[in-house]
C-alpha atoms as a PDB file:
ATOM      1  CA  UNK A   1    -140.965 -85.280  25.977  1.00  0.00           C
ATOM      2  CA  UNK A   2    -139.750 -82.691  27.955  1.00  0.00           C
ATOM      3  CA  UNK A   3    -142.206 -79.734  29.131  1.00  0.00           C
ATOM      4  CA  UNK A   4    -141.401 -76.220  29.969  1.00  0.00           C
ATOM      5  CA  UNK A   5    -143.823 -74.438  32.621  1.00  0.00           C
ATOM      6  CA  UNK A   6    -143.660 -70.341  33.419  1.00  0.00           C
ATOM      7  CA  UNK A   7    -146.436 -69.467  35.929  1.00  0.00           C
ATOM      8  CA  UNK A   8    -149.230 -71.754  35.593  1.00  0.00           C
ATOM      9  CA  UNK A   9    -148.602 -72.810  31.457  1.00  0.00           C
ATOM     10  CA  UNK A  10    -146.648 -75.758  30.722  1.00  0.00           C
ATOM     11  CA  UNK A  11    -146.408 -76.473  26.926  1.00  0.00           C
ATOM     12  CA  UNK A  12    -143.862 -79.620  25.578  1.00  0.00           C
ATOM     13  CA  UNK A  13    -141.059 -78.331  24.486  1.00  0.00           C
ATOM     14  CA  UNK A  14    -141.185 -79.558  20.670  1.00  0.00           C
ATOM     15  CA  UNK A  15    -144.976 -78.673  19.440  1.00  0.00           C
ATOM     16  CA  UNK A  16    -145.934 -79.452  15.610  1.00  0.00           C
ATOM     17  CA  UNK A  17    -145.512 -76.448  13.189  1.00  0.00           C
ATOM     18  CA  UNK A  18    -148.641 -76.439  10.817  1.00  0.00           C
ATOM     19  CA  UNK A  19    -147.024 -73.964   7.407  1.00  0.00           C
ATOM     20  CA  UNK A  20    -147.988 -75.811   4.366  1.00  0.00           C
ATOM     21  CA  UNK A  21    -150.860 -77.851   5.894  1.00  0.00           C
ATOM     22  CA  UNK A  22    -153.375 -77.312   3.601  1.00  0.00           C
ATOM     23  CA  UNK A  23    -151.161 -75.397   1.150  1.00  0.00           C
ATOM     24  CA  UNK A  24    -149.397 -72.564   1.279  1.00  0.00           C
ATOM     25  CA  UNK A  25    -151.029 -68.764   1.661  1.00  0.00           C
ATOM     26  CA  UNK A  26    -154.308 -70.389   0.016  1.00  0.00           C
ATOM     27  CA  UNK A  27    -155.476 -73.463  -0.155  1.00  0.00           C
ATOM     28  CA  UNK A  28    -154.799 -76.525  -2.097  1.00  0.00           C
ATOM     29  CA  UNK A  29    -157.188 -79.263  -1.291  1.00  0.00           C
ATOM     30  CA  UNK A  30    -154.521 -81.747  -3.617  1.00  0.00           C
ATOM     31  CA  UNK A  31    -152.577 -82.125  -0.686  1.00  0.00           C
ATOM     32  CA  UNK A  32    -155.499 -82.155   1.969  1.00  0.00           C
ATOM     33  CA  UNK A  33    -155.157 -86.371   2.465  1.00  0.00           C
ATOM     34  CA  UNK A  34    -151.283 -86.124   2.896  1.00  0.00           C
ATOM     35  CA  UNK A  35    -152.045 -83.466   5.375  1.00  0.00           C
ATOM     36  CA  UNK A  36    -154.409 -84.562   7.882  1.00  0.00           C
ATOM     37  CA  UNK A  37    -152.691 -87.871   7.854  1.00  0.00           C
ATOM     38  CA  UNK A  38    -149.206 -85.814   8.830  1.00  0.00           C
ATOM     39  CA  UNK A  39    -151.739 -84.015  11.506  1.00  0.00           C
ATOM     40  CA  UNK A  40    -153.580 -87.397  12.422  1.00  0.00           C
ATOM     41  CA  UNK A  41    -149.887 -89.411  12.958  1.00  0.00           C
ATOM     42  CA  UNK A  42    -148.544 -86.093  15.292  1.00  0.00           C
ATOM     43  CA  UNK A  43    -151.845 -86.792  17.387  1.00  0.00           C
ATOM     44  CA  UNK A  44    -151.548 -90.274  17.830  1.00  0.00           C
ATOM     45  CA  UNK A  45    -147.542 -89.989  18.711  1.00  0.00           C
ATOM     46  CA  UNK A  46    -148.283 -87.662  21.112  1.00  0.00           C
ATOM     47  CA  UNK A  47    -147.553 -84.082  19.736  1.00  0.00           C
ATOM     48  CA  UNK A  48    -150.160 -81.856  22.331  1.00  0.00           C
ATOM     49  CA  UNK A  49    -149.256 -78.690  20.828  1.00  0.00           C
ATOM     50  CA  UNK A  50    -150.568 -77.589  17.325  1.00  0.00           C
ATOM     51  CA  UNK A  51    -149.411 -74.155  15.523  1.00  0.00           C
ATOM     52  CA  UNK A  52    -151.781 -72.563  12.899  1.00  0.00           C
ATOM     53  CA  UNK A  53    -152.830 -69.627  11.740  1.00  0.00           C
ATOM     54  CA  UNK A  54    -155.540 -67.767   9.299  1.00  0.00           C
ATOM     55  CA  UNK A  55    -152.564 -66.683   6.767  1.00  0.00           C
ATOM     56  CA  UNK A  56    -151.739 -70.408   6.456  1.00  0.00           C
ATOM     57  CA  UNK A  57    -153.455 -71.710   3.082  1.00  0.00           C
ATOM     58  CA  UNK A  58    -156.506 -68.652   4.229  1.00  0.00           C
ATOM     59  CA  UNK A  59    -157.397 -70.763   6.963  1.00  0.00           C
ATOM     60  CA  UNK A  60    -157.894 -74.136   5.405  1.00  0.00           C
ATOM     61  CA  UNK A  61    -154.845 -74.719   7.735  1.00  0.00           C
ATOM     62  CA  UNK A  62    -156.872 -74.357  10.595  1.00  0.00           C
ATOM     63  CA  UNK A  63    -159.927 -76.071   9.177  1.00  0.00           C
ATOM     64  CA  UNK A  64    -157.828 -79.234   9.064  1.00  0.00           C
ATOM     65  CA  UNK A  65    -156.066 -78.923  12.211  1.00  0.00           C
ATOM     66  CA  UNK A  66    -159.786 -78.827  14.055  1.00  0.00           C
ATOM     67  CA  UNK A  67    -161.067 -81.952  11.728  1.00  0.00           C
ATOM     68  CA  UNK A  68    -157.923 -83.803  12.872  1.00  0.00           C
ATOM     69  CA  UNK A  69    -158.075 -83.088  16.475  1.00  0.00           C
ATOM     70  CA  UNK A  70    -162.265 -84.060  16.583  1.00  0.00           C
ATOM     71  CA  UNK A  71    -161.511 -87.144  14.650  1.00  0.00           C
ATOM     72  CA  UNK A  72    -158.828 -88.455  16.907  1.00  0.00           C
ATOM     73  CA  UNK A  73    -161.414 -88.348  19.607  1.00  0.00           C
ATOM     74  CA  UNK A  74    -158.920 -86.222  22.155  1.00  0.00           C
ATOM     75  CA  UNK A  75    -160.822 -83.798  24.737  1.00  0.00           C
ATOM     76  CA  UNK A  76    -160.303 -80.659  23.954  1.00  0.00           C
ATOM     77  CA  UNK A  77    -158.486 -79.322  26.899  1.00  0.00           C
ATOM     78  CA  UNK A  78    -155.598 -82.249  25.915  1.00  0.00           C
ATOM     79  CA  UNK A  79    -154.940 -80.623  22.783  1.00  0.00           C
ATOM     80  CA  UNK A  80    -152.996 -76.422  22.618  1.00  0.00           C
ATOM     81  CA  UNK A  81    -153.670 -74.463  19.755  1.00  0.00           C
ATOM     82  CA  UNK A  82    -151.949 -71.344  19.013  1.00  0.00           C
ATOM     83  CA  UNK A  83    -153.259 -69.376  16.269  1.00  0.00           C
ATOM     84  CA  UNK A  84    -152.433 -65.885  14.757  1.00  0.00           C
ATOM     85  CA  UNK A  85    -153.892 -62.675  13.555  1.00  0.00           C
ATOM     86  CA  UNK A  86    -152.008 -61.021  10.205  1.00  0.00           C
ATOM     87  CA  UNK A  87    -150.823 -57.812  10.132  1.00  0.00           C
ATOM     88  CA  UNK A  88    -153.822 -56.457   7.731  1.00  0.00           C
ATOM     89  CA  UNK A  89    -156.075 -57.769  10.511  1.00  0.00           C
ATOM     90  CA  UNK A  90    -154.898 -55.683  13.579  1.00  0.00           C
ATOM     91  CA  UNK A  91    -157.704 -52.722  14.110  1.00  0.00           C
ATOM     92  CA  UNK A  92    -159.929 -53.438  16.716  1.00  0.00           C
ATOM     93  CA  UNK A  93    -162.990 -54.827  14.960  1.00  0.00           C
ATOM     94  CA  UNK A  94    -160.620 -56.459  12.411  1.00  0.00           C
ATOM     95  CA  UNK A  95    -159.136 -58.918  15.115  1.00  0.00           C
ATOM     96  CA  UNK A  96    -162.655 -59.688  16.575  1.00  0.00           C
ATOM     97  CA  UNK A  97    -163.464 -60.914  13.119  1.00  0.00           C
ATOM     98  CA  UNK A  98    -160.348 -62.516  12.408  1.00  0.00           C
ATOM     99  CA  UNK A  99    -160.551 -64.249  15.681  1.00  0.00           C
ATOM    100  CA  UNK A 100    -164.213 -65.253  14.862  1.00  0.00           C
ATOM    101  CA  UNK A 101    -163.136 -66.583  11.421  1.00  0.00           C
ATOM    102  CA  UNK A 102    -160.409 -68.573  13.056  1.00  0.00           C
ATOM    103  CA  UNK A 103    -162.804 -70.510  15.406  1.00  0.00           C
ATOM    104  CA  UNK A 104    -164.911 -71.469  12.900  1.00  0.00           C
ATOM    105  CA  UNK A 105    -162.330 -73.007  10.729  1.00  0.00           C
ATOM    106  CA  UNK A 106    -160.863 -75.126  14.109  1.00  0.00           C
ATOM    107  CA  UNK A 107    -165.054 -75.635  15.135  1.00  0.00           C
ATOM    108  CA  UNK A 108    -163.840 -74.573  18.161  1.00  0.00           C
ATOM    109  CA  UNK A 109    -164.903 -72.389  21.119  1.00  0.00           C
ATOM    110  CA  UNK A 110    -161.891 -70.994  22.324  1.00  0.00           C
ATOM    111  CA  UNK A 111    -157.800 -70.818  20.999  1.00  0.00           C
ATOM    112  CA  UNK A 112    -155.603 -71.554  23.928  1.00  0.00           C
ATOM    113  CA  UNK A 113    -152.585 -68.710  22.341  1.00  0.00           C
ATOM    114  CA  UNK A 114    -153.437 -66.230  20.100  1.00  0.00           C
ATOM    115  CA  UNK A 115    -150.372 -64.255  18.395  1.00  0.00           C
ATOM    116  CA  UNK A 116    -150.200 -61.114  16.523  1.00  0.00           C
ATOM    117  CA  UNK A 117    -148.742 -62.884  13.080  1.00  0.00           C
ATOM    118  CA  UNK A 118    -146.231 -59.380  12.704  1.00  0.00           C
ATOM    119  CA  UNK A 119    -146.199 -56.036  13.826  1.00  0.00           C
ATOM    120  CA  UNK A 120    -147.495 -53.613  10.685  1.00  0.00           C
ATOM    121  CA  UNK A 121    -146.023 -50.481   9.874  1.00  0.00           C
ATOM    122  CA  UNK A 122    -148.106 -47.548  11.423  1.00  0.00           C
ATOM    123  CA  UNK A 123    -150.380 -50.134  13.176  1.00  0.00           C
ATOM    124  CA  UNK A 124    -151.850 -48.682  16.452  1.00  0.00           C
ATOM    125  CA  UNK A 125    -151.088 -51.129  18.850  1.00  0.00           C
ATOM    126  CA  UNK A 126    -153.786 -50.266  21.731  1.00  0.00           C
ATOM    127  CA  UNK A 127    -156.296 -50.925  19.445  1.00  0.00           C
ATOM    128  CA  UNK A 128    -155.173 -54.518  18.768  1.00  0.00           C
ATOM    129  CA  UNK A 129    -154.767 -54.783  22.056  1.00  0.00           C
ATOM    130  CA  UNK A 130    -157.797 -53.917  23.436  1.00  0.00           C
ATOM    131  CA  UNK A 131    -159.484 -56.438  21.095  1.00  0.00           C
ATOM    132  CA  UNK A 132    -157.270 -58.736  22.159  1.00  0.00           C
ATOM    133  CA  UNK A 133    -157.887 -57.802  26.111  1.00  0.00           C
ATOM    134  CA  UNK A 134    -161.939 -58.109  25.313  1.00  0.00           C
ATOM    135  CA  UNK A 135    -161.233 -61.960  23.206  1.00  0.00           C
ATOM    136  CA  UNK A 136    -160.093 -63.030  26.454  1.00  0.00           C
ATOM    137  CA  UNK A 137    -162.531 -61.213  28.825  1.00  0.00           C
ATOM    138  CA  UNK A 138    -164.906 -62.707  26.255  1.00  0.00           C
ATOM    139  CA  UNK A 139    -163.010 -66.117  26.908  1.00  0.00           C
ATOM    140  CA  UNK A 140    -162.440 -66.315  23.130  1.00  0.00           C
ATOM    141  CA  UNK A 141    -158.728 -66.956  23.876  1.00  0.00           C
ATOM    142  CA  UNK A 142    -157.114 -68.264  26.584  1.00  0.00           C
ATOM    143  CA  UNK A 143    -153.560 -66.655  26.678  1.00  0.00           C
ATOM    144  CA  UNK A 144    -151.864 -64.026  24.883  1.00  0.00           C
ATOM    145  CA  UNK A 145    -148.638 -63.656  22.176  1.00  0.00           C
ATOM    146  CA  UNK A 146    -146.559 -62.167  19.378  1.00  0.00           C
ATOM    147  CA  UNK A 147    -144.548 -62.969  16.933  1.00  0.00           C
ATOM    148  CA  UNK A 148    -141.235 -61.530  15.099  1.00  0.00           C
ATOM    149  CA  UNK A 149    -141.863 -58.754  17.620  1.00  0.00           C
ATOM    150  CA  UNK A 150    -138.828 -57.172  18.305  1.00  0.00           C
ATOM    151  CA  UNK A 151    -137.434 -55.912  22.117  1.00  0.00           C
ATOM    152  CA  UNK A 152    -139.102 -52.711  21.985  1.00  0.00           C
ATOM    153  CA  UNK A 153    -142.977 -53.793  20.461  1.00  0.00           C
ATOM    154  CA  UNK A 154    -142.600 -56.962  22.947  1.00  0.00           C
ATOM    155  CA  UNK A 155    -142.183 -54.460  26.481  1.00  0.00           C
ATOM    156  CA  UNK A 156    -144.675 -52.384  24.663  1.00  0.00           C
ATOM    157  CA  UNK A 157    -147.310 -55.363  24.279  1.00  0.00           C
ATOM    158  CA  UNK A 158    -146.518 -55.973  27.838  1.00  0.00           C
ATOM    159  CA  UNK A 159    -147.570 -52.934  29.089  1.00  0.00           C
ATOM    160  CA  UNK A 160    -150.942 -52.631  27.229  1.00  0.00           C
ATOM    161  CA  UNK A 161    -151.749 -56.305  27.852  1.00  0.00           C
ATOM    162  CA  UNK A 162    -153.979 -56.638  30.787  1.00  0.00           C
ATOM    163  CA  UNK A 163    -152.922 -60.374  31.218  1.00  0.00           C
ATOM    164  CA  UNK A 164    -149.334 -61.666  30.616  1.00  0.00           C
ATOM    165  CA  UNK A 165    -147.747 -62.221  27.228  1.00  0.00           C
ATOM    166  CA  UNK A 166    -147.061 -65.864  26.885  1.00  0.00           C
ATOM    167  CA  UNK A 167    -144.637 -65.950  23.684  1.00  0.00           C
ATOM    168  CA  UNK A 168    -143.099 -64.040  21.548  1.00  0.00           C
ATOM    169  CA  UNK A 169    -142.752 -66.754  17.929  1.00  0.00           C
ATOM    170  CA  UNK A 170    -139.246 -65.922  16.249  1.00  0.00           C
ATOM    171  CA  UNK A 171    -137.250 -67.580  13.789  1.00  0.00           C
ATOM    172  CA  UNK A 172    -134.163 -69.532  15.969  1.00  0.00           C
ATOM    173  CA  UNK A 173    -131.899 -72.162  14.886  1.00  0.00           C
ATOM    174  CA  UNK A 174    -128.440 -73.420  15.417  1.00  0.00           C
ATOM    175  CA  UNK A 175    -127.670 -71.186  12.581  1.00  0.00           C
ATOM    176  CA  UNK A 176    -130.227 -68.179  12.924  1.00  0.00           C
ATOM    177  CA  UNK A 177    -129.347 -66.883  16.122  1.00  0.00           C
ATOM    178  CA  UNK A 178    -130.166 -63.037  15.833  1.00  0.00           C
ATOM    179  CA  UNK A 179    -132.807 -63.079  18.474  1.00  0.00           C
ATOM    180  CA  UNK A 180    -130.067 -63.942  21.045  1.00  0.00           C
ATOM    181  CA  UNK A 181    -127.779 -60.770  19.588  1.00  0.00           C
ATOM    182  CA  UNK A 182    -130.578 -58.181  20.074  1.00  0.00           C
ATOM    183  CA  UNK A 183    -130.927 -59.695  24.147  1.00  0.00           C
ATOM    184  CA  UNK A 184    -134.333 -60.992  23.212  1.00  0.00           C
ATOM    185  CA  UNK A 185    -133.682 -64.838  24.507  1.00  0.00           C
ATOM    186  CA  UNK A 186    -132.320 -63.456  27.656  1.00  0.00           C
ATOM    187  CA  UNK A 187    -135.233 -61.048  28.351  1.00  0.00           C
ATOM    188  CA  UNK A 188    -137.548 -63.570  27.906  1.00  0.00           C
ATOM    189  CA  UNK A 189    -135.310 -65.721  30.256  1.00  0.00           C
ATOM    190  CA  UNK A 190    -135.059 -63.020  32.698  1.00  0.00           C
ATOM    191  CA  UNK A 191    -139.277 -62.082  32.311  1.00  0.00           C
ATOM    192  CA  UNK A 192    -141.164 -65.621  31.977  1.00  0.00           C
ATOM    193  CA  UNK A 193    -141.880 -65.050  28.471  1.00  0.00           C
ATOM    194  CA  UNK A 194    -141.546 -68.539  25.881  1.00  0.00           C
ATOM    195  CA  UNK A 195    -139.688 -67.919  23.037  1.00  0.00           C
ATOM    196  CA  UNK A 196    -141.161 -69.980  20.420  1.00  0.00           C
ATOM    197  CA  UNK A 197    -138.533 -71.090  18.001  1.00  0.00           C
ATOM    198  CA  UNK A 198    -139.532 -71.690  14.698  1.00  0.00           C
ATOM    199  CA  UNK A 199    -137.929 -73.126  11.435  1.00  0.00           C
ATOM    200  CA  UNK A 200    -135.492 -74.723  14.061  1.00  0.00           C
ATOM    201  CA  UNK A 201    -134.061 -76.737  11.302  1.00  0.00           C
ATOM    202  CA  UNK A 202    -134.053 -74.025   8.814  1.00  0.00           C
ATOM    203  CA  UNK A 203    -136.903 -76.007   6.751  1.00  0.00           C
ATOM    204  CA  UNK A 204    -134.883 -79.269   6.830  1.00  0.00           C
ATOM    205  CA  UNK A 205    -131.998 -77.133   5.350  1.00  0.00           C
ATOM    206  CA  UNK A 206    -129.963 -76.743   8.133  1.00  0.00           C
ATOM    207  CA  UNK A 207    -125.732 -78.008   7.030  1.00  0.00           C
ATOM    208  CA  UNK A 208    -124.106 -81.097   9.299  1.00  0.00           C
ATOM    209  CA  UNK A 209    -120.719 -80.045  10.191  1.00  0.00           C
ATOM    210  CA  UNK A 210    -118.359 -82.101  12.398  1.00  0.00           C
ATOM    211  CA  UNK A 211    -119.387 -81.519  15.783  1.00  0.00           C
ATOM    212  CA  UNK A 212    -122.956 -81.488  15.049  1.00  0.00           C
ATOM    213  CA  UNK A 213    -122.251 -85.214  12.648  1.00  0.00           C
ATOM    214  CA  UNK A 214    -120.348 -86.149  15.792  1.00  0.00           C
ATOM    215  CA  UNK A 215    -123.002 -85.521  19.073  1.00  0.00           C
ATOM    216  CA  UNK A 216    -125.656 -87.032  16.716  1.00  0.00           C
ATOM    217  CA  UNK A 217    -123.435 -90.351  16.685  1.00  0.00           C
ATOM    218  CA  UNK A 218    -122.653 -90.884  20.087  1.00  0.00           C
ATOM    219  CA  UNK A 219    -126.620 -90.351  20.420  1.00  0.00           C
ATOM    220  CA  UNK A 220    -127.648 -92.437  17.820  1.00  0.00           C
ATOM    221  CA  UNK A 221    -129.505 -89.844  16.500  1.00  0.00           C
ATOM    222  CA  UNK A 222    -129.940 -87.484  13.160  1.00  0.00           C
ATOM    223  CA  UNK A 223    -127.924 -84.039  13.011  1.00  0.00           C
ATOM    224  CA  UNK A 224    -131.562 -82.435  12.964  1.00  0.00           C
ATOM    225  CA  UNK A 225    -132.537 -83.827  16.017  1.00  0.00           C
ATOM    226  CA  UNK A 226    -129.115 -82.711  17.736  1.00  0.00           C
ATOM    227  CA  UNK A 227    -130.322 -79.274  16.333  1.00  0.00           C
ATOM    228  CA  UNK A 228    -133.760 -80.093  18.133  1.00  0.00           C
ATOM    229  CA  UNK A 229    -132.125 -81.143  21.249  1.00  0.00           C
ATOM    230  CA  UNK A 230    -129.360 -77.927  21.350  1.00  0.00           C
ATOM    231  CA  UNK A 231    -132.861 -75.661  21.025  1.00  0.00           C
ATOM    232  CA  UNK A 232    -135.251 -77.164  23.739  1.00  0.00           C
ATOM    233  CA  UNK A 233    -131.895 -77.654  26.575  1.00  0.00           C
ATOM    234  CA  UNK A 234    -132.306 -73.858  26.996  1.00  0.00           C
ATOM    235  CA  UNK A 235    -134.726 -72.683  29.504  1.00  0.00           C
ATOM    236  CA  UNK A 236    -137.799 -70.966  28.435  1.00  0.00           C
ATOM    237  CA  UNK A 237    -137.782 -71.782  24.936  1.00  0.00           C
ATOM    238  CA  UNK A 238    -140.197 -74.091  22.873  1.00  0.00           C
ATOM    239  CA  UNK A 239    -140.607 -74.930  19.424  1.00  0.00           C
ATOM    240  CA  UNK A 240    -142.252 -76.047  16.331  1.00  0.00           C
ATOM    241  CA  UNK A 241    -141.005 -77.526  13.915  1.00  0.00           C
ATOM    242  CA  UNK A 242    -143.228 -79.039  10.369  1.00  0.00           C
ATOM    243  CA  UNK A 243    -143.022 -82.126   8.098  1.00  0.00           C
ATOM    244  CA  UNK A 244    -145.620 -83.668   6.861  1.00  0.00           C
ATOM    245  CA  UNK A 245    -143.353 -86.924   6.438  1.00  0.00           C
ATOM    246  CA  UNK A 246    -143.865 -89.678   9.044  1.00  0.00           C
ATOM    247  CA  UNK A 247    -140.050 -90.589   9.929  1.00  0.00           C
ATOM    248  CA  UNK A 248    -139.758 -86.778  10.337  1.00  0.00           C
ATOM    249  CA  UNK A 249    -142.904 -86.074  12.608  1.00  0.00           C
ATOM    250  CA  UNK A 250    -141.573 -88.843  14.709  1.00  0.00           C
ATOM    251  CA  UNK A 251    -137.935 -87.748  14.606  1.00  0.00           C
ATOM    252  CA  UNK A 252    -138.975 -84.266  15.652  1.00  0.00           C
ATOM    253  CA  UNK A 253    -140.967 -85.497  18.555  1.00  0.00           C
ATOM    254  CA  UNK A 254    -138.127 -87.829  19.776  1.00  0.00           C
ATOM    255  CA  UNK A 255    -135.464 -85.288  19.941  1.00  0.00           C
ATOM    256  CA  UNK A 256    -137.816 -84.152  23.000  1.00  0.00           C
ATOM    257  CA  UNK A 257    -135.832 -86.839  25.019  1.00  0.00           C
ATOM    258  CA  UNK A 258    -132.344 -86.445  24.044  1.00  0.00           C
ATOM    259  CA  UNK A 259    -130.224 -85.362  26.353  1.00  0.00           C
ATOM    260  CA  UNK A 260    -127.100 -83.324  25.414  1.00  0.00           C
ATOM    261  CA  UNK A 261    -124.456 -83.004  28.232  1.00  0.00           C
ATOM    262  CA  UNK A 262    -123.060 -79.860  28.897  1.00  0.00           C
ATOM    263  CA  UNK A 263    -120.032 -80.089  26.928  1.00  0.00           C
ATOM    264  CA  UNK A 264    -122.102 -81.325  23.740  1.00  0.00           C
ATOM    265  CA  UNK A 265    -124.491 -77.773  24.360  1.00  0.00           C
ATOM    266  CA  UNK A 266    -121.381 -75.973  24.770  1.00  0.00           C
ATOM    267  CA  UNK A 267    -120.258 -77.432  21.303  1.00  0.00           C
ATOM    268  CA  UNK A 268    -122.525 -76.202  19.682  1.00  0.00           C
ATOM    269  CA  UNK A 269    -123.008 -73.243  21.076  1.00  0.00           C
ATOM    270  CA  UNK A 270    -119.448 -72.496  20.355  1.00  0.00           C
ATOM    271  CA  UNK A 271    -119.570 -73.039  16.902  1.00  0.00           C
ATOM    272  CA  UNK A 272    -120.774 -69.196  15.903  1.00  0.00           C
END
């Protein structure tokens, strides 16, 4: 696996996207077994990073992410769990409690990222952030993030952040590259911010073509891993991507070690 550190955080590069663990926006206990044994299986492979949050299945997400990480018997400092606040949540005494109610679905004493879920129209964003300056003054939370923030909310989160902002979480993909358009990959580049891809394979969606059919044979590996690989070979960007199938979980985690050459990223770079 490979890892990516900015100032004293290093995270793997491919962490294990949690949507649908434990249903969907609310719970659905039916598919409880299937998920923890998707979340046990990441553990024992080696996935270290685990992304939740209290809109997935109303927290139930969370609840089984915390029951899978005590049963596999891992300290707690091995395991980083990123969790997120939703945009109904974001006044000041609202985040303390949702930050409250997200610790005691994980049993946990502390959330190693915490991430505004999205920005909310006429939210006041010093008063999310001072909550979210006193969580980790309180040591409730250990770093700092957003998500689908765009340029603008991101410098502005900066500023009213007393410690730095980690992430900012944003859809990316060999297909879905708007982030880069609006210069929000290179200011993260150019600022030692992660940006946290998710549905890198557009939800297992994501169309072969030639040159992506090709690089995945001379690797012996699946188009979605190439996809994977193309993501995590640019600097300061992680991601997550989810699948409660075995072969997948293990597929995802592999592409960690593939190891495009520069032609092969320029490839498929070039195709948009």
């Amino acid at each position: 696996m490979k890892y990516e550190t900015l100032s004293s955080l290093t995270l793997p590069k491919i962490g294990f996207g949690t949507w649908k663990i434990g249903g969907g926006s609310s719970p659905n206990h039916a598919v409880d077994e299937k998920s923890l044994k998707a979340l046990r299986y990441a553990l024992e492979i080696g996935y270290t990073h685990f992304d939740t949050a209290e809109m997935y299945a109303s927290g139930h997400s969370e609840d089984l992410v915390g029951q899978a990480v005590r049963e596999s018997g891992r300290k707690r400092e091995e395991v980083f769990i990123t969790s997120k606040v939703i945009p109904s949540h974001l006044r000041y005494d609202d985040v303390l409690k949702a930050c409250e109610n997200s610790l005691r679905h994980l049993k946990m004493d502390y959330i190693d990222l915490y991430l505004i879920h999205w920005p909310s129209a006429g939210m006041k964003l010093a008063d999310t952030f001072r909550a979210l300056n006193k969580l980790m003054h309180d040591e409730k939370i250990k770093h700092i993030g957003v998500s689908n923030f765009s340029l603008k909310l991101l410098k502005e989160s900066q500023e009213l952040s007393e410690t730095p902002i980690i992430t900012n979480q944003v859809p990316y993909s060999l297909i879905d590259r708007s982030y880069i358009k609006n210069g929000m990959l290179e200011y993260c580049q150019k600022n030692n911010i992660f940006l946290t891809a998710y549905s890198p394979i557009e939800e297992g969606n994501l169309r072969a073509n030639t040159t992506l059919e090709s690089i995945a044979k001379t690797h012996n590996a699946t188009t979605f891993q190439i996809a994977l690989a193309w993501i995590i070979s640019q600097p300061c960007v992680i991601t997550i991507p989810m699948s409660a199938n075995p072969k997948h979980i293990r597929e995802n985690f592999e592409a960690g070690d593939i190891d495009l050459t520069q032609n092969e990223i320029e490839k498929l770079t070039d195709q948009q």
